[in-house]
N, C-alpha and C. Protein backbone atom coordinates (compact mmCIF):
# COMPACT_ATOMS: atom_id res chain seq x y z
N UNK A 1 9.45 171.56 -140.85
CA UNK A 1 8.20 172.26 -141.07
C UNK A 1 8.45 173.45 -142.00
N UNK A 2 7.54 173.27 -143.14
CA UNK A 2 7.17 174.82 -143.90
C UNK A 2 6.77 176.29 -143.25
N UNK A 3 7.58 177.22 -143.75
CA UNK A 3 7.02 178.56 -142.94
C UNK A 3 6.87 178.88 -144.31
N UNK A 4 5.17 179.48 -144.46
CA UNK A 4 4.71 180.41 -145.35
C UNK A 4 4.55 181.40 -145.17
N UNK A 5 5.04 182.65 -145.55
CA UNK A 5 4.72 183.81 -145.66
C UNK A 5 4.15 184.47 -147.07
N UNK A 6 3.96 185.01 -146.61
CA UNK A 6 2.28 185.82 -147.72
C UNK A 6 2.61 187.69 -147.95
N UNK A 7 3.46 188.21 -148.84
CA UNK A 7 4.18 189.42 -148.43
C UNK A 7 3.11 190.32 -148.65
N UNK A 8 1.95 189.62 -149.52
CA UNK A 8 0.35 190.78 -149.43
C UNK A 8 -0.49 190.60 -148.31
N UNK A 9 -0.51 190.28 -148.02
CA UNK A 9 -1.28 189.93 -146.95
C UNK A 9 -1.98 191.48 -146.12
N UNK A 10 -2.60 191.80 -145.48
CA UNK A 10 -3.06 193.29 -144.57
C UNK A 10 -2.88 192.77 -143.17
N UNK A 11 -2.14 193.25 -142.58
CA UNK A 11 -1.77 192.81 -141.26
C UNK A 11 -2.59 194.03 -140.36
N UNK A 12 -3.36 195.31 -140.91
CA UNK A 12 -4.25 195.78 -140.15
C UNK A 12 -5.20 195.58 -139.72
N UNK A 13 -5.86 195.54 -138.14
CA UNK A 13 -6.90 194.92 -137.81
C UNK A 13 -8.34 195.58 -138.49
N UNK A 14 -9.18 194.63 -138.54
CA UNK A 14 -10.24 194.63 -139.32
C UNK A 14 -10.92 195.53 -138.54
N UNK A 15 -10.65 196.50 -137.75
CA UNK A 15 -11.65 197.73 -137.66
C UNK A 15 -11.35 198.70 -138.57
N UNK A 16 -10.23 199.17 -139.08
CA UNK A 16 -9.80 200.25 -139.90
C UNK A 16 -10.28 200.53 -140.74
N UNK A 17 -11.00 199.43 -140.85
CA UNK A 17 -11.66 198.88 -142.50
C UNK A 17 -13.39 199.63 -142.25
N UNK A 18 -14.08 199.85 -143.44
CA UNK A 18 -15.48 199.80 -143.59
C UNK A 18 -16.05 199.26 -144.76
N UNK A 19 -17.12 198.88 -145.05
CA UNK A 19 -17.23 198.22 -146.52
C UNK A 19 -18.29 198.52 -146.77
N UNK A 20 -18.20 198.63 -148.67
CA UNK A 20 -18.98 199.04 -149.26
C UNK A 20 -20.63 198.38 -149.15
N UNK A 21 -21.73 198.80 -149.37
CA UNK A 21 -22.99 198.26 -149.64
C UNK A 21 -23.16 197.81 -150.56
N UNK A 22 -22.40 198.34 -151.49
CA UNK A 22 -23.16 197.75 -153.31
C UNK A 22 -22.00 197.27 -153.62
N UNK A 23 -20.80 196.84 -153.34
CA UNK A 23 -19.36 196.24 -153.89
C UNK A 23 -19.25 194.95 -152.72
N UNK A 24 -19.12 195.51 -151.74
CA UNK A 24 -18.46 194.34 -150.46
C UNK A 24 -17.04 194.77 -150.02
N UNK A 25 -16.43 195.84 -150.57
CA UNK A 25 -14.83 196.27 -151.06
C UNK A 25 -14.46 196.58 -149.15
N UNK A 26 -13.81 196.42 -148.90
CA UNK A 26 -13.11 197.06 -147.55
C UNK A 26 -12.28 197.90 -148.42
N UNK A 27 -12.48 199.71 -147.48
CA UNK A 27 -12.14 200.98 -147.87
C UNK A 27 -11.61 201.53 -146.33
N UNK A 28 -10.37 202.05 -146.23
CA UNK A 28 -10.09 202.84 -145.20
C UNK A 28 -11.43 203.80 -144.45
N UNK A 29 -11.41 203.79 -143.46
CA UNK A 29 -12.54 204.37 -142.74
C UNK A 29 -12.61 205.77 -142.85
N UNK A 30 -13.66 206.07 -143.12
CA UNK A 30 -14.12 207.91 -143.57
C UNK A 30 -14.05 207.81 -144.90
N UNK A 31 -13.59 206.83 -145.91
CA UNK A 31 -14.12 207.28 -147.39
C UNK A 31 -15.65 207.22 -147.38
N UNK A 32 -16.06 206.19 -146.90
CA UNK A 32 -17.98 205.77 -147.35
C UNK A 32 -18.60 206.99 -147.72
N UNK A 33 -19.37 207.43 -148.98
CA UNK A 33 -20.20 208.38 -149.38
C UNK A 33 -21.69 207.78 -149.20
N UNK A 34 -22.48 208.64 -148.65
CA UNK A 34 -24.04 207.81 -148.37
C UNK A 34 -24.62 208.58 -149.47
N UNK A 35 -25.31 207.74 -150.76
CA UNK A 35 -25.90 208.09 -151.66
C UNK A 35 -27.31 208.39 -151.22
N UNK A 36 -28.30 208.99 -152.41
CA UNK A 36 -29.40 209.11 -152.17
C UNK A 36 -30.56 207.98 -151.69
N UNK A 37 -30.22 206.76 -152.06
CA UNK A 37 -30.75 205.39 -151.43
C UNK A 37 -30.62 205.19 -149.86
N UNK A 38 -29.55 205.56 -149.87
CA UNK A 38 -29.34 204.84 -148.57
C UNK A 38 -28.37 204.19 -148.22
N UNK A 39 -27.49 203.96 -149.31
CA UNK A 39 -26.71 202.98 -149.36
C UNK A 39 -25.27 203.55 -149.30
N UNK A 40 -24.05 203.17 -148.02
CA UNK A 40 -22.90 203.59 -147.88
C UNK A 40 -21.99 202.94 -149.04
N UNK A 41 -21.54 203.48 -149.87
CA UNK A 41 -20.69 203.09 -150.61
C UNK A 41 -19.37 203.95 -150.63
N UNK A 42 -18.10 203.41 -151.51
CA UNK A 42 -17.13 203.74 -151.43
C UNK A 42 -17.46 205.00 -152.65
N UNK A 43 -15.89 205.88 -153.01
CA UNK A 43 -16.55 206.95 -154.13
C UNK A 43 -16.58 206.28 -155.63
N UNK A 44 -15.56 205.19 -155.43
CA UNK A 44 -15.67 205.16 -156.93
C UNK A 44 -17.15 204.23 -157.25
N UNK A 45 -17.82 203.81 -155.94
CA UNK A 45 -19.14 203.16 -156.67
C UNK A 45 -20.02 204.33 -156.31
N UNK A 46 -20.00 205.24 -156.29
CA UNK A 46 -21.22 206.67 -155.93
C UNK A 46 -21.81 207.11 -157.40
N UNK A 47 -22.90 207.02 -157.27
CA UNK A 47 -23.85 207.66 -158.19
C UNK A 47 -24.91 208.68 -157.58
N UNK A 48 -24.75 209.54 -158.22
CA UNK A 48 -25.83 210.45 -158.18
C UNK A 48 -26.85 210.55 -158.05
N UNK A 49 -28.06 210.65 -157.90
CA UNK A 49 -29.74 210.63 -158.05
C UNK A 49 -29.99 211.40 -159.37
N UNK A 50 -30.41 210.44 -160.42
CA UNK A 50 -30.94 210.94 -161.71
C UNK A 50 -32.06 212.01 -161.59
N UNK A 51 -31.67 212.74 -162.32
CA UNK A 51 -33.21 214.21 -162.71
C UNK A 51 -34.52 213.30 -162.75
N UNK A 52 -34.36 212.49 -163.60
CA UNK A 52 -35.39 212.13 -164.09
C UNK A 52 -36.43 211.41 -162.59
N UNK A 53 -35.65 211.05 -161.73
CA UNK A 53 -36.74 210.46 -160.18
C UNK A 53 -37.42 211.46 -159.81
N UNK A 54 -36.99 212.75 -159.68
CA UNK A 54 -37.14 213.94 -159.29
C UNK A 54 -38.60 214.47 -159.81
N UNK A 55 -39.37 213.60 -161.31
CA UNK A 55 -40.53 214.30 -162.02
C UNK A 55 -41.82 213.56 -161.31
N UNK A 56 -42.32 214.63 -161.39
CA UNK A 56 -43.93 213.69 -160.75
C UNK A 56 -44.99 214.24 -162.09
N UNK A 57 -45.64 213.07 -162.43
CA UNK A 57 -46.57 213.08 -163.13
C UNK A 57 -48.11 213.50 -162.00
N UNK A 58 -48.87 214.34 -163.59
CA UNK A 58 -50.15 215.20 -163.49
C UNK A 58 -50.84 214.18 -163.27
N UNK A 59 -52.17 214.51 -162.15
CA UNK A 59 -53.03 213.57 -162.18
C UNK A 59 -53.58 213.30 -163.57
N UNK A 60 -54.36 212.55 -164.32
CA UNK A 60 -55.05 212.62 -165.44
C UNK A 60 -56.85 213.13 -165.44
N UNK A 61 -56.85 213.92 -165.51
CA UNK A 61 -58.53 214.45 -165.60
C UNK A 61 -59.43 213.62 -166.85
N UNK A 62 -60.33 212.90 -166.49
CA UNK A 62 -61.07 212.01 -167.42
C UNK A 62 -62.60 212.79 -167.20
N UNK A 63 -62.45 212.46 -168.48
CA UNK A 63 -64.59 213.46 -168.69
C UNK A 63 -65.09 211.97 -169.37
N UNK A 64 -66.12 211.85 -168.46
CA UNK A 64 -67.41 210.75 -168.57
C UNK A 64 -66.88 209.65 -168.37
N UNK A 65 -67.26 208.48 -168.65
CA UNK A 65 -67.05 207.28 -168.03
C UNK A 65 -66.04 206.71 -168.88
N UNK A 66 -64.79 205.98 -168.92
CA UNK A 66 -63.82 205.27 -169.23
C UNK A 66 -64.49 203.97 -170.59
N UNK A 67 -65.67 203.57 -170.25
CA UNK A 67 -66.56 202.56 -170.80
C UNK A 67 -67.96 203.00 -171.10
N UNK A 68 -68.38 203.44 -171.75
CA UNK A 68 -69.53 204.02 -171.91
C UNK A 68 -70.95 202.72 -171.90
N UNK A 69 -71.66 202.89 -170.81
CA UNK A 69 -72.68 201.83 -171.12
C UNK A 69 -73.22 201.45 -172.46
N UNK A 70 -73.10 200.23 -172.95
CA UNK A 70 -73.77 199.45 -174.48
C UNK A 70 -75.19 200.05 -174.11
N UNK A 71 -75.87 200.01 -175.67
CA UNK A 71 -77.17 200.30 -175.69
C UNK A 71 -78.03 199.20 -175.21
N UNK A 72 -78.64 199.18 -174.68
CA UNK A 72 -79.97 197.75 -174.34
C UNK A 72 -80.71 197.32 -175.71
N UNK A 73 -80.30 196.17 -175.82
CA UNK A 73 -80.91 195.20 -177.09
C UNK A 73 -81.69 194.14 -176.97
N UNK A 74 -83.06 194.59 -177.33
CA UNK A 74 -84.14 194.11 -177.14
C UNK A 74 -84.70 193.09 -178.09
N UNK A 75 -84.63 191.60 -177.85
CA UNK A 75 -85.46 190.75 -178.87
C UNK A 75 -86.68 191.07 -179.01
N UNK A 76 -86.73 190.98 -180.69
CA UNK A 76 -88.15 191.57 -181.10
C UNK A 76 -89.20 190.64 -180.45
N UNK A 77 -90.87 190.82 -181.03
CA UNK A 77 -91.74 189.96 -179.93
C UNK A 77 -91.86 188.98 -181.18
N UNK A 78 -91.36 188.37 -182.33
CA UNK A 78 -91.66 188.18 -184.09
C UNK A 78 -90.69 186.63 -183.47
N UNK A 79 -89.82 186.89 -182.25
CA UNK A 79 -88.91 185.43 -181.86
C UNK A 79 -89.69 184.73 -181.38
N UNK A 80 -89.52 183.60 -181.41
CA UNK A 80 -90.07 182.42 -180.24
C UNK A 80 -88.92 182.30 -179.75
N UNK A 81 -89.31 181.21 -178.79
CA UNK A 81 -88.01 180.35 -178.01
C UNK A 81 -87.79 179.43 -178.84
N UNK A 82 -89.16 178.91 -180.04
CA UNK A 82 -88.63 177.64 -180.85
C UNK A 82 -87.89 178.30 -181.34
N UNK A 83 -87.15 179.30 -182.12
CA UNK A 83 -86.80 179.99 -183.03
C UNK A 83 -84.99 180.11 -182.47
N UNK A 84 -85.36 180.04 -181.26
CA UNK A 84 -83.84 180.04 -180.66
C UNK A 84 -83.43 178.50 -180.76
């Protein structure tokens, strides 16, 4: 019989471990950084929360109607219906 050994192998039990949200990576326990999402990741996948989420747009103030009612167009009385 073959004996394989595997000299990489992690012979530490799988609690030590925690894993990333956005990678899948198993990281020694206590690195995880919790980003602004929500999401536990390791540091080298940590990003910041951009300035730019941070802006809130002005309501927009509109004067009069978006569509202004068409004028009413009246067939003269000079039509018939034969005429149509």
């Amino acid at each position: 019989m073959t004996d394989i050994t595997n000299d990489n192998a992690i012979t530490d039990p799988p609690v030590n471990y925690e894993v990333c949200q956005r990678t899948g990576f198993r990281v020694p326990k206590g690195t995880l950084r919790q980003e602004w999402s929500g999401l536990w990741v390791r540091p080298e996948s940590f990003e910041p929360r951009h300035d730019q989420l941070r802006l809130q747009s002005r309501p927009e103030r509109q004067k009069g109607s978006p569509r202004p009612e068409p004028d009413t167009l009246f067939i003269s009385d000079a039509i018939s219906a034969d005429d149509l």
